[in-house]
Protein backbone atom coordinates (compact mmCIF):
# COMPACT_ATOMS: atom_id res chain seq x y z
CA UNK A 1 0.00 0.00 0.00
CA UNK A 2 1.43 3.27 -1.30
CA UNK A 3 2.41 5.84 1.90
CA UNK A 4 1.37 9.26 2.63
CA UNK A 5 4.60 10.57 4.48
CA UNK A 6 3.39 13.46 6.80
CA UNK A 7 5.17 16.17 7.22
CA UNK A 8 7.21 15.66 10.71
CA UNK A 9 8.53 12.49 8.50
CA UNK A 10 9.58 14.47 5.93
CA UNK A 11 11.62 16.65 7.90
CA UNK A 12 13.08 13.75 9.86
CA UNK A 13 14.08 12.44 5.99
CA UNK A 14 15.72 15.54 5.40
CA UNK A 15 17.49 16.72 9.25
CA UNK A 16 20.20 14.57 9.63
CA UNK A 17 20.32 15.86 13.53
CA UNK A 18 16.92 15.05 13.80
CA UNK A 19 15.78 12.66 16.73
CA UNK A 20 13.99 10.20 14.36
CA UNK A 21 16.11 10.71 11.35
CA UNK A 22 17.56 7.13 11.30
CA UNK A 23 14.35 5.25 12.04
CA UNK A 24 12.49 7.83 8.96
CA UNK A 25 15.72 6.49 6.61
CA UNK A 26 15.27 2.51 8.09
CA UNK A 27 11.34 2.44 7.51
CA UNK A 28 11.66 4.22 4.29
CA UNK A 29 14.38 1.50 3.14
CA UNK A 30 12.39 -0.95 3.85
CA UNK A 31 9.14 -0.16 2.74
CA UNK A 32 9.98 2.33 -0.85
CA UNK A 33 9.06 -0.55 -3.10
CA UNK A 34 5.36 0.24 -1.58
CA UNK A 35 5.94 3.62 -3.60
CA UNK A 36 5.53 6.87 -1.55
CA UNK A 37 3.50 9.95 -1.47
CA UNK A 38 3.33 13.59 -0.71
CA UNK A 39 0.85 16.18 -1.23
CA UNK A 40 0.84 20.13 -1.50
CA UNK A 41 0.21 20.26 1.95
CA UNK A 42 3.24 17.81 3.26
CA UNK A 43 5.15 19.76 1.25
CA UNK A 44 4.60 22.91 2.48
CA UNK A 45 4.80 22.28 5.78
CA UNK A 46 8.18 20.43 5.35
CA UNK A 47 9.54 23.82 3.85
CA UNK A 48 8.28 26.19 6.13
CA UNK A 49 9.40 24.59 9.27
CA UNK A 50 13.05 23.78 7.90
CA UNK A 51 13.37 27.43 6.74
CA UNK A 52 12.04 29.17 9.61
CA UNK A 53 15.32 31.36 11.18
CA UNK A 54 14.08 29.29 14.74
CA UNK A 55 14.56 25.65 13.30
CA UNK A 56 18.08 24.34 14.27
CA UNK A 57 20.02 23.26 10.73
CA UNK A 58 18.22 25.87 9.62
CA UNK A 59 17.94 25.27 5.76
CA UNK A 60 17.13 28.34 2.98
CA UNK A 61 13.00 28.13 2.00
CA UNK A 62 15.24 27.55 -2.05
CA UNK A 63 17.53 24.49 -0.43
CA UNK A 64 14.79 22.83 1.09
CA UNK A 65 13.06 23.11 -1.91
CA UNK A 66 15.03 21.75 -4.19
CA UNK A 67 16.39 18.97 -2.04
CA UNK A 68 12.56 17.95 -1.65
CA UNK A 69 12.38 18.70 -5.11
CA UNK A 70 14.96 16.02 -5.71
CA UNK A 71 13.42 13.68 -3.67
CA UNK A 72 9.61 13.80 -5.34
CA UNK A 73 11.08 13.55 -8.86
CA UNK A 74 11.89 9.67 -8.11
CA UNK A 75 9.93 6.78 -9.64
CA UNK A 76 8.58 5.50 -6.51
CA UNK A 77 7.24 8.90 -5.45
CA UNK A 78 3.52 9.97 -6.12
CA UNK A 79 1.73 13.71 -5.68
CA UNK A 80 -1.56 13.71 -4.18
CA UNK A 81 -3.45 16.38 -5.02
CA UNK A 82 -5.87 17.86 -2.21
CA UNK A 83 -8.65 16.84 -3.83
CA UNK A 84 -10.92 16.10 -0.52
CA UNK A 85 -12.13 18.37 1.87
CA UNK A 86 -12.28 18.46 5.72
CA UNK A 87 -16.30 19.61 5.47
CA UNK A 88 -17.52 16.60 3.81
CA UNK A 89 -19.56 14.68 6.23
CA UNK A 90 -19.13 11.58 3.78
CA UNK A 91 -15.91 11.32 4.74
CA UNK A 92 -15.30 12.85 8.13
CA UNK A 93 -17.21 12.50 10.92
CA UNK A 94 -17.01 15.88 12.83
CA UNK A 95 -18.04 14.33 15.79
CA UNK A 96 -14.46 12.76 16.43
CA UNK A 97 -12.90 15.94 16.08
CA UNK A 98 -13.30 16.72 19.29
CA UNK A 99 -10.19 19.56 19.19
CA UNK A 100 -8.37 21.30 16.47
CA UNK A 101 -5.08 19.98 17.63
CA UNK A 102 -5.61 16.91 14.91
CA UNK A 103 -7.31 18.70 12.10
CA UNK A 104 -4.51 18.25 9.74
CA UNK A 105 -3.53 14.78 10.82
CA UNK A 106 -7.35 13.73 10.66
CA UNK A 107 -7.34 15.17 6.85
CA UNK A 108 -4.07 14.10 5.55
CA UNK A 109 -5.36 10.25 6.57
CA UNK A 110 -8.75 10.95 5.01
CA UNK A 111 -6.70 12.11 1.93
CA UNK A 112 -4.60 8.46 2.46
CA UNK A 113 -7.87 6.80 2.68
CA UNK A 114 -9.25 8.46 -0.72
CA UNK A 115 -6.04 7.38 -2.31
CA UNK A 116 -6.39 3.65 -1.36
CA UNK A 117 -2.92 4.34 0.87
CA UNK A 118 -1.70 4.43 4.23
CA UNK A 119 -0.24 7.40 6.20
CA UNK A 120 3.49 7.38 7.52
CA UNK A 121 3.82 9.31 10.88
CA UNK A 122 5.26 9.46 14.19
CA UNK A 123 2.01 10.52 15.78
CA UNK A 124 0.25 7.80 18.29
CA UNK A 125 -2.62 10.16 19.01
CA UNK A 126 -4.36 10.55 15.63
CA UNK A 127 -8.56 10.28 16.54
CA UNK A 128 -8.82 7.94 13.48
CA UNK A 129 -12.40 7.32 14.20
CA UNK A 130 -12.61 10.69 12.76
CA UNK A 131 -12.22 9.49 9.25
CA UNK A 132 -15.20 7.71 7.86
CA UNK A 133 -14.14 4.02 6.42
CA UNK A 134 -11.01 4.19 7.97
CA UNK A 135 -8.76 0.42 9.02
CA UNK A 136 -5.90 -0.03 10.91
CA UNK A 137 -4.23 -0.35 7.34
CA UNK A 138 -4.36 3.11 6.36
CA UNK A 139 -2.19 4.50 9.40
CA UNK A 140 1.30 3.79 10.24
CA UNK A 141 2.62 5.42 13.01
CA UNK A 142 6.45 4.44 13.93
């Protein structure tokens, strides 16, 4: 099943002083013949936290992007387009999302779920019953 990578793995990927940057690299190795995913919003968010002047290894917003940039133009990789929305009651159930803390976790593994794939993170706390159709398949959290 192809993976969603959020974006706190994608910055582990790419911050070699990162706390989980060896485990991102091992699960990665062993599980890129599943092919891989990111979408616009992954990829945002993995730029603008590595290029904010507060991040440590600090990276330029024009480094980051082209190292990610590097890294999406493999064969394994897919883009997901945001092409689901966090109001549809088909395939959210807003009474799960009982804070906005999860709001983008809850949509990037409804957007996994669309795709027929599974998202990659290092969150335990995702409210998954907040995604309708949802299985223990579609999230992977290391």
């Amino acid at each position: 099943m192809i993976a969603l990578l959020d974006a706190n793995m994608l910055i582990a990927l790419f911050d070699a002083a990162h706390l989980q940057h060896q485990r991102a690299h091992q699960w990665l190795a062993q599980n890129r013949a599943h092919g891989w995913a990111t979408c616009p919003l992954t990829q945002n968010a993995c730029i603008r936290i590595i290029s904010q002047s507060v991040y440590p290894g600090r990276l330029a917003v024009a480094d980051i992007a082209r190292r990610l940039r590097q890294a999406i133009d493999a064969p394994d990789h897919r883009s997901w387009r945001d092409t689901i929305s966090i109001c549809d009651s088909t395939l959210f159930d807003h009474s799960k999302m009982l804070t906005p803390k999860h709001l983008t976790d809850i949509y990037l593994l409804g957007l996994a779920v669309a795709n027929r794939g599974r998202l990659v993170t290092f969150d335990r706390h995702i409210p998954t019953l907040a995604v309708v159709g949802v299985t223990p398949s579609h999230l992977e959290a290391l």
